[in-house]
Every structure is written in C-alpha cells, then in structure tokens.
PDB file of N, CA and C in Angstrom:
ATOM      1  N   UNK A   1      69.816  40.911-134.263  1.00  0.00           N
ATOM      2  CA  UNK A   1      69.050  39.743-134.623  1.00  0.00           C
ATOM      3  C   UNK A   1      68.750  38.924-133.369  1.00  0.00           C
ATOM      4  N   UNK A   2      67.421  38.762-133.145  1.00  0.00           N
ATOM      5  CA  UNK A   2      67.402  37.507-132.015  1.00  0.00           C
ATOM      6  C   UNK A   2      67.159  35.988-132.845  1.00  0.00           C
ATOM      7  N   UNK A   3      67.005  35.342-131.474  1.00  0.00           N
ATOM      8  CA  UNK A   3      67.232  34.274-131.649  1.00  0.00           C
ATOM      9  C   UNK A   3      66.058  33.162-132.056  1.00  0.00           C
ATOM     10  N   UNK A   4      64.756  34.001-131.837  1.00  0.00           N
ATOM     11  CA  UNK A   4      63.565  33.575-131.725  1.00  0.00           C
ATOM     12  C   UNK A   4      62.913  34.499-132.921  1.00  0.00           C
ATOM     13  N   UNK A   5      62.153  34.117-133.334  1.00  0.00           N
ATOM     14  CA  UNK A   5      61.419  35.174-134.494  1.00  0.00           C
ATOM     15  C   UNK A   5      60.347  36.168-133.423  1.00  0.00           C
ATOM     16  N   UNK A   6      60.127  36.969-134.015  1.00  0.00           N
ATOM     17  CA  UNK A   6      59.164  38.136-132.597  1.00  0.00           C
ATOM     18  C   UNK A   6      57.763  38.168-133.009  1.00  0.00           C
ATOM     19  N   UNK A   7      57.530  37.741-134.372  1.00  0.00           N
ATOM     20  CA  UNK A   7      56.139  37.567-135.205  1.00  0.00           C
ATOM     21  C   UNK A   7      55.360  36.581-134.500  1.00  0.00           C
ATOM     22  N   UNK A   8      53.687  36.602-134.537  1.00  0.00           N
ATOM     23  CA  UNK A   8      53.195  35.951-133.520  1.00  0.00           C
ATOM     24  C   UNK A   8      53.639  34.705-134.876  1.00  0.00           C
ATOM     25  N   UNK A   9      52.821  33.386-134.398  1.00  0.00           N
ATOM     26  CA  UNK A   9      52.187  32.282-135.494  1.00  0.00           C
ATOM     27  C   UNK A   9      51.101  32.692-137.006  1.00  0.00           C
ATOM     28  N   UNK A  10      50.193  33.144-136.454  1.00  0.00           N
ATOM     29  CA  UNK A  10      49.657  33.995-137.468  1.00  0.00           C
ATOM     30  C   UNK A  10      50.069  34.947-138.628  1.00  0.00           C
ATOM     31  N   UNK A  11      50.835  36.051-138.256  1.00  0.00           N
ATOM     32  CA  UNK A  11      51.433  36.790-138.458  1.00  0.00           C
ATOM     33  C   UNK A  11      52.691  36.031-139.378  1.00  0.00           C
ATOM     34  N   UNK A  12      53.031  35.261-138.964  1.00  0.00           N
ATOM     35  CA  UNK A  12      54.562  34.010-139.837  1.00  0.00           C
ATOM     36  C   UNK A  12      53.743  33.659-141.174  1.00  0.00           C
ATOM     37  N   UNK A  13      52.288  33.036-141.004  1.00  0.00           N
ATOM     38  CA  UNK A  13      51.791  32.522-141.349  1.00  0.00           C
ATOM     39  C   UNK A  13      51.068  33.105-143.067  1.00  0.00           C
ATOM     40  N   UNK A  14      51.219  34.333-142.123  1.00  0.00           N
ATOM     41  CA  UNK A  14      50.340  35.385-143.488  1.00  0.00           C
ATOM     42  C   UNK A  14      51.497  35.866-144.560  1.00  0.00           C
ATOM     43  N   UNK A  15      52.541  36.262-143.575  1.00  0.00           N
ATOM     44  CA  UNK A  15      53.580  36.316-144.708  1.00  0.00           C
ATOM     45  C   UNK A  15      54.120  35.549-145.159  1.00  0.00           C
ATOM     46  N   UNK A  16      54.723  34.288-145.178  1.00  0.00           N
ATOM     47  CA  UNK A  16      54.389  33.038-145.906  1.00  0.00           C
ATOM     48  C   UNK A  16      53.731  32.758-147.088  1.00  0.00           C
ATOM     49  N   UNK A  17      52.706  33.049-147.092  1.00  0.00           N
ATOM     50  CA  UNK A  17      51.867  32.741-148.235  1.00  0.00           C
ATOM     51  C   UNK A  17      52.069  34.307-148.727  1.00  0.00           C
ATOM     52  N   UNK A  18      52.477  34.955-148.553  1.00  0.00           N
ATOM     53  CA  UNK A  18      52.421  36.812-149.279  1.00  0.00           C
ATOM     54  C   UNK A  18      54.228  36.755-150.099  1.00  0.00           C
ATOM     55  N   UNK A  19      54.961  35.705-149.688  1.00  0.00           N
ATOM     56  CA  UNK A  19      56.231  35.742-150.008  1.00  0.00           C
ATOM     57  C   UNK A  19      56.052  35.981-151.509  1.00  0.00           C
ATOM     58  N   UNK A  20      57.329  37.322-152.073  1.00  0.00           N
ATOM     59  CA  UNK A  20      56.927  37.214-153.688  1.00  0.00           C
ATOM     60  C   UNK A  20      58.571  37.710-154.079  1.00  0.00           C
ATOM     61  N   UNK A  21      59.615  38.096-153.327  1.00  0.00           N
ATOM     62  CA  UNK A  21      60.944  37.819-153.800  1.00  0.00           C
ATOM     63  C   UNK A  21      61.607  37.777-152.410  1.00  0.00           C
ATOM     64  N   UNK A  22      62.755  37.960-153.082  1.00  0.00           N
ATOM     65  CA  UNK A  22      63.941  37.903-151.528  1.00  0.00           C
ATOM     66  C   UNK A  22      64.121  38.603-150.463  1.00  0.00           C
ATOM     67  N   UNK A  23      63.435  39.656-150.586  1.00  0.00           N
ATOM     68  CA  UNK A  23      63.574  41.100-149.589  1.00  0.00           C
ATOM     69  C   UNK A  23      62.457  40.425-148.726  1.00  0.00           C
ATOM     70  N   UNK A  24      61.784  39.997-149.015  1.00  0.00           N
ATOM     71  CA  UNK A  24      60.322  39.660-147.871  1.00  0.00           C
ATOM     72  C   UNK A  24      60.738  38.347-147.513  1.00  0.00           C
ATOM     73  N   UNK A  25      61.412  37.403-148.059  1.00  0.00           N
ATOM     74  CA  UNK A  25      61.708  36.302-147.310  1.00  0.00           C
ATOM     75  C   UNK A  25      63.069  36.806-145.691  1.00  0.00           C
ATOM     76  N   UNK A  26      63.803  37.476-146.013  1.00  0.00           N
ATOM     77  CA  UNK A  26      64.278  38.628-144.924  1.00  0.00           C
ATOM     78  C   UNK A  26      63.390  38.841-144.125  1.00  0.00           C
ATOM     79  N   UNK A  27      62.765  39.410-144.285  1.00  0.00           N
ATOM     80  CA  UNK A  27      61.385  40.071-143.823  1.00  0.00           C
ATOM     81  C   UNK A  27      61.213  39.358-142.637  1.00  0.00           C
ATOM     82  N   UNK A  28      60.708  38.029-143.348  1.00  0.00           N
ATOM     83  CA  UNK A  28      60.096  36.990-142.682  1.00  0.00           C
ATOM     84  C   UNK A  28      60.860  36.079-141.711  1.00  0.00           C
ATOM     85  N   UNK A  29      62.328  36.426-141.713  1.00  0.00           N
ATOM     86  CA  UNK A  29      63.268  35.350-140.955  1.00  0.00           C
ATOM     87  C   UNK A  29      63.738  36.825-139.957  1.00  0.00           C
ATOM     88  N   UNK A  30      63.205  38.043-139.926  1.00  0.00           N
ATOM     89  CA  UNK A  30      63.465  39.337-139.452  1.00  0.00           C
ATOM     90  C   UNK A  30      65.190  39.288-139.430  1.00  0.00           C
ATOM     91  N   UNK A  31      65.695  39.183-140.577  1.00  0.00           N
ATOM     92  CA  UNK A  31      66.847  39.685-140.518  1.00  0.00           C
ATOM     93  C   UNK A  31      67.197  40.949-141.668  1.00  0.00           C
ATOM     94  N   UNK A  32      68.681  41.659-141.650  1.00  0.00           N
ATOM     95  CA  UNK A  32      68.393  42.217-142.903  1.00  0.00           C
ATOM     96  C   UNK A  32      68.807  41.703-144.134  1.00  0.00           C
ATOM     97  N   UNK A  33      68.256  42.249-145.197  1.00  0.00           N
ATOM     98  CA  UNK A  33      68.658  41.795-146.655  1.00  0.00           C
ATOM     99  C   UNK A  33      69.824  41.407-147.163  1.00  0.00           C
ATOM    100  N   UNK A  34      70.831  42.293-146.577  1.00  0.00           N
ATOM    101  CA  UNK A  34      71.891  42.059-146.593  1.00  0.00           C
ATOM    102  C   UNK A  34      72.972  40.703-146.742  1.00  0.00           C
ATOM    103  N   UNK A  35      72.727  40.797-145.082  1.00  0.00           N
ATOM    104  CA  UNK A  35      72.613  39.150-144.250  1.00  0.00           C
ATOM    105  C   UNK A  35      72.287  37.864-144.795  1.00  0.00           C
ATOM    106  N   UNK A  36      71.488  38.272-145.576  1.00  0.00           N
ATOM    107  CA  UNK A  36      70.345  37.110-145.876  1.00  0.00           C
ATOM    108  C   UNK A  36      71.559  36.663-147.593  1.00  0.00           C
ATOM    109  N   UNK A  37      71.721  37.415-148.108  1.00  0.00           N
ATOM    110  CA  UNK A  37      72.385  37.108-149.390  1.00  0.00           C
ATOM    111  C   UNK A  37      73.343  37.066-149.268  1.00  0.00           C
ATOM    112  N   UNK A  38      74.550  37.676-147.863  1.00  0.00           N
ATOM    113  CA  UNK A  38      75.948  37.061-148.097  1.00  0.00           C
ATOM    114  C   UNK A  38      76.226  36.082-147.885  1.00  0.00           C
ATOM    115  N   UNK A  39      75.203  35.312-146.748  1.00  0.00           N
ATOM    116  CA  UNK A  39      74.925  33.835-146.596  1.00  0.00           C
ATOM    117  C   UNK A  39      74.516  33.102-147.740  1.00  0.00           C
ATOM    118  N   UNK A  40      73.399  33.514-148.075  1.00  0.00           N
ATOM    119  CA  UNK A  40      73.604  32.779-149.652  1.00  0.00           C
ATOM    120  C   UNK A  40      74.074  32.787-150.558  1.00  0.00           C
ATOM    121  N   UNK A  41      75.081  33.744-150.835  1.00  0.00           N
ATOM    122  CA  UNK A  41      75.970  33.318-152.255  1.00  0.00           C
ATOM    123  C   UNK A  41      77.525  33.589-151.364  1.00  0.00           C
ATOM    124  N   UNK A  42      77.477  33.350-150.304  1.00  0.00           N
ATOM    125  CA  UNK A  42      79.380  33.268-149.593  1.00  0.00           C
ATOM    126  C   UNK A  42      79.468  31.896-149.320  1.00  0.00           C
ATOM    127  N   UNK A  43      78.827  31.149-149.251  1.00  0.00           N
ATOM    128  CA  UNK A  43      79.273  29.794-149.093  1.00  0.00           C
ATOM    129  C   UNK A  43      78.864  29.398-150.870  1.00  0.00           C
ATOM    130  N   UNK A  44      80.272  27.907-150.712  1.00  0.00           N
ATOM    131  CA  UNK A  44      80.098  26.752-152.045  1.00  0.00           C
ATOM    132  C   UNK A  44      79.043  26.537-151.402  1.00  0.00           C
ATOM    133  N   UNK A  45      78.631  25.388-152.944  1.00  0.00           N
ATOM    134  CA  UNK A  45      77.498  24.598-153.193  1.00  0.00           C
ATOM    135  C   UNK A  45      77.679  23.639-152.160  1.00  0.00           C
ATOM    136  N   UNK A  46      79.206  23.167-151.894  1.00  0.00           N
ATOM    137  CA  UNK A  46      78.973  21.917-151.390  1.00  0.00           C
ATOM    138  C   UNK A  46      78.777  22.147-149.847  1.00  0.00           C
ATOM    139  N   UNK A  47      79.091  23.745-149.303  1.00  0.00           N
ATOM    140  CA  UNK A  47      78.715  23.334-148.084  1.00  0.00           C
ATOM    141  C   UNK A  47      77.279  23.881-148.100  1.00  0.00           C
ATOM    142  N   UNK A  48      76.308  24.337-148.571  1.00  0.00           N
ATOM    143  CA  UNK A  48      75.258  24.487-148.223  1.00  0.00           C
ATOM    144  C   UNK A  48      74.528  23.359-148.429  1.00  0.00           C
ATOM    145  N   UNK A  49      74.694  22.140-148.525  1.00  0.00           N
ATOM    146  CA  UNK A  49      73.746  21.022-149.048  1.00  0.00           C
ATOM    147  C   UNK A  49      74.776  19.618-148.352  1.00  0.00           C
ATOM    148  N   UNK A  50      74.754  20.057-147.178  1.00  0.00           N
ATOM    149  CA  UNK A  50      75.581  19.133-146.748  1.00  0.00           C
ATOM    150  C   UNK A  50      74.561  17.841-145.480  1.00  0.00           C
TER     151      UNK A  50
END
C-alpha cells in the first residue's frame, strides 16, 4: 500500500461517481478488500467516531 493514491485526479474522479458496493470503494482507496473491512468492523463504534 502506498501512501499517496497512484490514480491521476480524473481517474479518482470517475470512479467516485461509478462507486456501487464495497469492493470498488477498495478499489478506489487502492487497497485490498480485505483491509478495507477488518478496519471496518475490528474497531467499536466508539472509536471510529471519535
């Protein structure tokens, strides 16, 4: 994973508006799927909204 997204502006831009479940929001932060959901359901409520 870097640290910077590698997608131009455009390119962010198009998939953005193409977003239609969770696998493409991944997609779009170029990480994997995986990743993306142990972060969201391994933390409580209370620390994600802190």
């Amino acid at each position: 994973m870097q640290p910077q997204l590698q997608a131009s502006p455009s390119e962010l831009k198009q998939k953005f508006f193409a977003l239609q479940s969770p696998r493409d929001v991944a997609d779009l932060l170029e990480i994997p799927y995986d990743k993306l959901i142990y972060h969201l359901y391994r933390q409580t409520d209370d620390d994600k909204y802190q």
